[in-house]
N, C-alpha and C. Protein backbone atom coordinates (compact mmCIF):
# COMPACT_ATOMS: atom_id res chain seq x y z
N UNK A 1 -14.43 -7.75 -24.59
CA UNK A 1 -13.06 -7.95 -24.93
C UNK A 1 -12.17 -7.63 -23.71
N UNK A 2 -11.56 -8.27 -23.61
CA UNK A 2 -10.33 -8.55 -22.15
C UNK A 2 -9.23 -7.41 -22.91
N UNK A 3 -8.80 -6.89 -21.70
CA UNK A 3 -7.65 -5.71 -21.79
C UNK A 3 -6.30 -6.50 -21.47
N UNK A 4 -5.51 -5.55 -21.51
CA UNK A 4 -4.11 -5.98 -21.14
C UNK A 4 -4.54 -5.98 -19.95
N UNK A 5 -4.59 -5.01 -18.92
CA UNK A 5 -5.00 -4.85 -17.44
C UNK A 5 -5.83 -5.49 -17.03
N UNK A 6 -6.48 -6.52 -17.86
CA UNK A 6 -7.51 -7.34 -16.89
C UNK A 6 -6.96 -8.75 -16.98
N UNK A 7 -5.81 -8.99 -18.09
CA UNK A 7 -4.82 -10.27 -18.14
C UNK A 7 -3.94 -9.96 -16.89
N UNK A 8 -3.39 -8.72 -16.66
CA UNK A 8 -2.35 -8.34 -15.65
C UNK A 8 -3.19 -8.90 -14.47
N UNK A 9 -3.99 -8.41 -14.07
CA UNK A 9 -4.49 -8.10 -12.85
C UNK A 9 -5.19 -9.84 -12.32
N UNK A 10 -5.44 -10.37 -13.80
CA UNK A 10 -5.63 -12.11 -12.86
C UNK A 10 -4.38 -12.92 -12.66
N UNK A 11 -3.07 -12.66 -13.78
CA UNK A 11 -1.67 -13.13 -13.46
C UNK A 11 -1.50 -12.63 -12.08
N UNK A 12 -2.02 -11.45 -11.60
CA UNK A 12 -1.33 -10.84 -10.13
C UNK A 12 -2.21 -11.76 -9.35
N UNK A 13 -3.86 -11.88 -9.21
CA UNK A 13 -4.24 -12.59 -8.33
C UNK A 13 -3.72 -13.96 -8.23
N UNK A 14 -3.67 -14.75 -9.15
CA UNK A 14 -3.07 -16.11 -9.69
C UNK A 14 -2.08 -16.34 -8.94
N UNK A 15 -1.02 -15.32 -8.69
CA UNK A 15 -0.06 -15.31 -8.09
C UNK A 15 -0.04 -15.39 -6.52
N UNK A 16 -0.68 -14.34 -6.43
CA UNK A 16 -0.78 -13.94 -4.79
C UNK A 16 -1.75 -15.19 -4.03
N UNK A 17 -2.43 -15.83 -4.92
CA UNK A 17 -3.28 -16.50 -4.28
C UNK A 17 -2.44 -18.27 -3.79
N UNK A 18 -1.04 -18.08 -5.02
CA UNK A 18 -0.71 -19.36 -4.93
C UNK A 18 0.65 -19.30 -3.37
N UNK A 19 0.59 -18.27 -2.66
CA UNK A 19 1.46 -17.77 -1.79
C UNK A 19 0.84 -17.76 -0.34
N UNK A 20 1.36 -18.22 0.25
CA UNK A 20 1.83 -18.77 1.75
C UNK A 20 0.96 -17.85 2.67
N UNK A 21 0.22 -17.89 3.84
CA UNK A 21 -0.08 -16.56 4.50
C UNK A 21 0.82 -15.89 5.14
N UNK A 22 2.24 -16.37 5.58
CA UNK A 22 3.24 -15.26 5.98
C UNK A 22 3.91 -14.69 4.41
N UNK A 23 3.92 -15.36 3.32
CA UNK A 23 4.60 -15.12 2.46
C UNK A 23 3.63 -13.72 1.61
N UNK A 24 2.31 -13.04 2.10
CA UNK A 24 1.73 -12.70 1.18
C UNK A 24 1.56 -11.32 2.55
N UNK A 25 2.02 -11.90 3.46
CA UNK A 25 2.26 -10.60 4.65
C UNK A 25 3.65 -9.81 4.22
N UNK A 26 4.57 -10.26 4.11
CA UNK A 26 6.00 -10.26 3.69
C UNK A 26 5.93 -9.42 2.13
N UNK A 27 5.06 -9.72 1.18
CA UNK A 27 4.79 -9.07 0.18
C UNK A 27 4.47 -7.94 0.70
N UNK A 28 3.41 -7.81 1.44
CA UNK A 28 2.59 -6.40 1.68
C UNK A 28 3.58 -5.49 2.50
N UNK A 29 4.35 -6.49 3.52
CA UNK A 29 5.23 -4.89 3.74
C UNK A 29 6.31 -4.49 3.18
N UNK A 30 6.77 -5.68 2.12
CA UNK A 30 7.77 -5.19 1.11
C UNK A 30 6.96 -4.32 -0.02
N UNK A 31 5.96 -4.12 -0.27
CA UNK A 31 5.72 -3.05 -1.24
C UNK A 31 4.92 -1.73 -0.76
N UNK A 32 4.60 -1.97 1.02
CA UNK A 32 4.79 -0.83 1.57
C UNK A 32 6.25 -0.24 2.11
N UNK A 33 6.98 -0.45 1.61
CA UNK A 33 8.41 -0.13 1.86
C UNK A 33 8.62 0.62 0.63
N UNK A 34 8.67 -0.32 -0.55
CA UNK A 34 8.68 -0.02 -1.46
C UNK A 34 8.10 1.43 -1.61
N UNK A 35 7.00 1.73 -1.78
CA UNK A 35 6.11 2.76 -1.76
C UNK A 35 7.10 4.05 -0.82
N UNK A 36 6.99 3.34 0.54
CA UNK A 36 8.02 4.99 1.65
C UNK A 36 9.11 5.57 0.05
N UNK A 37 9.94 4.40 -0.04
CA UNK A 37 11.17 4.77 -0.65
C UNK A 37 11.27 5.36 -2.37
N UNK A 38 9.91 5.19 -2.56
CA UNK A 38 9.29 5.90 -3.84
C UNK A 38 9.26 7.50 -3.41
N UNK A 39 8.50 7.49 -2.46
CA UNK A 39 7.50 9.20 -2.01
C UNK A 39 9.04 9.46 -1.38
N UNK A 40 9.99 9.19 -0.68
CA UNK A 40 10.86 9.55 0.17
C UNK A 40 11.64 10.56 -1.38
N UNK A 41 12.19 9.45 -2.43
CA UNK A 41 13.02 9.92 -3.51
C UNK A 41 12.54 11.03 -4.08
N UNK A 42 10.94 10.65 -4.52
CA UNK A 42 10.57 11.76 -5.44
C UNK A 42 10.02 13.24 -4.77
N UNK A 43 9.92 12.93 -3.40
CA UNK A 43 9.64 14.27 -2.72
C UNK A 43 10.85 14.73 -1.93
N UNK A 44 11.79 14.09 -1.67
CA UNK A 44 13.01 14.37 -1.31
C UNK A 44 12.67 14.74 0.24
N UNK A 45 12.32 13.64 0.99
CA UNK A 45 12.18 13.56 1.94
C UNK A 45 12.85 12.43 2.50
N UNK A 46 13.53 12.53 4.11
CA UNK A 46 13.83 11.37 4.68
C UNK A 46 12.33 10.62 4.90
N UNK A 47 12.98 8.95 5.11
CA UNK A 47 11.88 8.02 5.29
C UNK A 47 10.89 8.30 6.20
N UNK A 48 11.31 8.72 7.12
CA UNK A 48 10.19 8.76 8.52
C UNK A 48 9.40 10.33 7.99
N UNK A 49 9.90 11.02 7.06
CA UNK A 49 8.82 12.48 6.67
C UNK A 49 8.22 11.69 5.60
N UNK A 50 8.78 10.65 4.31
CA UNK A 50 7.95 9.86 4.05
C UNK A 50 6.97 9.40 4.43
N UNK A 51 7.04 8.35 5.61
CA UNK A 51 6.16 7.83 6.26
C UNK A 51 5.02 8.88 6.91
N UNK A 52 5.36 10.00 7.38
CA UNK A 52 4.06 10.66 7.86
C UNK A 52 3.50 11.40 6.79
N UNK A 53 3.86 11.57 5.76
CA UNK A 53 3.11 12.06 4.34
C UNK A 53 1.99 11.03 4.22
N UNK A 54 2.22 9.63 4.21
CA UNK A 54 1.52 8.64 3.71
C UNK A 54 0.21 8.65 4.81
N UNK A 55 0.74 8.23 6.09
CA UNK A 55 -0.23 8.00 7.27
C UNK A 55 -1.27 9.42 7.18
N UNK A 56 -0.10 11.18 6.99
CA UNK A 56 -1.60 12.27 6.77
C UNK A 56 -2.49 11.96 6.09
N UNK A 57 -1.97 11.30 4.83
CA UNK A 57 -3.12 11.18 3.35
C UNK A 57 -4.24 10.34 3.61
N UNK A 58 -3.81 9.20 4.44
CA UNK A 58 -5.01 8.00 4.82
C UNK A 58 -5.51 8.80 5.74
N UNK A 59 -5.99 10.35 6.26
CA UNK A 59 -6.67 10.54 6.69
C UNK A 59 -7.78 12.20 6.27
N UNK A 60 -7.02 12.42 5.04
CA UNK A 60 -7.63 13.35 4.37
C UNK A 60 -9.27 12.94 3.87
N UNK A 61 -9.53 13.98 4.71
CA UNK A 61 -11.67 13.80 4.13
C UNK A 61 -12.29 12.99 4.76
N UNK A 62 -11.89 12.01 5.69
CA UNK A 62 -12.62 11.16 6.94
C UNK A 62 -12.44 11.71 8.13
N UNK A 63 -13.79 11.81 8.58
CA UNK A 63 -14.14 11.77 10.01
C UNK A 63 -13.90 11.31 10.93
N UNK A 64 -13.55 11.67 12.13
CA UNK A 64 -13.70 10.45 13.28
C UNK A 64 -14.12 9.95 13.55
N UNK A 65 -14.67 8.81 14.31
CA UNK A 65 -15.56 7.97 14.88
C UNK A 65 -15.93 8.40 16.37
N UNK A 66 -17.02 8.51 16.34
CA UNK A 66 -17.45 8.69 17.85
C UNK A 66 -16.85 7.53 18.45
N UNK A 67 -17.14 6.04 18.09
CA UNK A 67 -16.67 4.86 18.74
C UNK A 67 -15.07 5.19 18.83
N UNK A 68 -14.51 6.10 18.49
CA UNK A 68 -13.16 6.07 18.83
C UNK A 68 -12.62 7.09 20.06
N UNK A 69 -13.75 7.87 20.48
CA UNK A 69 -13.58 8.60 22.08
C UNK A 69 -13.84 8.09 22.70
N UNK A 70 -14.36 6.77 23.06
CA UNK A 70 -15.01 6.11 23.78
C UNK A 70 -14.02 5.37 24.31
């Protein structure tokens, strides 16, 4: 049996798929914007302390890469 969330989630692909390749770039950094100005409000932070909240988190619990001293 199909969920609400699995009707949502093919209307979203359905969508995204019927969209442009600059038009689906343009999405992605409008709802990474979106997102700063979420964490900015609810943590009551300016954007750019926003923004480095987000960039710390994408690096919580991963390692470095050796290929990346190189």
């Amino acid at each position: 049996m199909r969920s609400v969330a699995d009707a949502l989630r093919e209307e979203t692909r359905r969508r995204t798929k019927a969209l442009s390749p600059a038009a689906r770039i343009r999405l992605a950094l409008e709802l990474g914007d979106a997102d700063v100005a979420i964490i900015s409000e609810a943590q009551r932070l300016s954007v750019a302390e926003a923004r480095a909240t987000i960039i710390r988190g994408r690096r919580l619990g991963r390692r470095p890469s050796r290929a990346h001293d190189e």
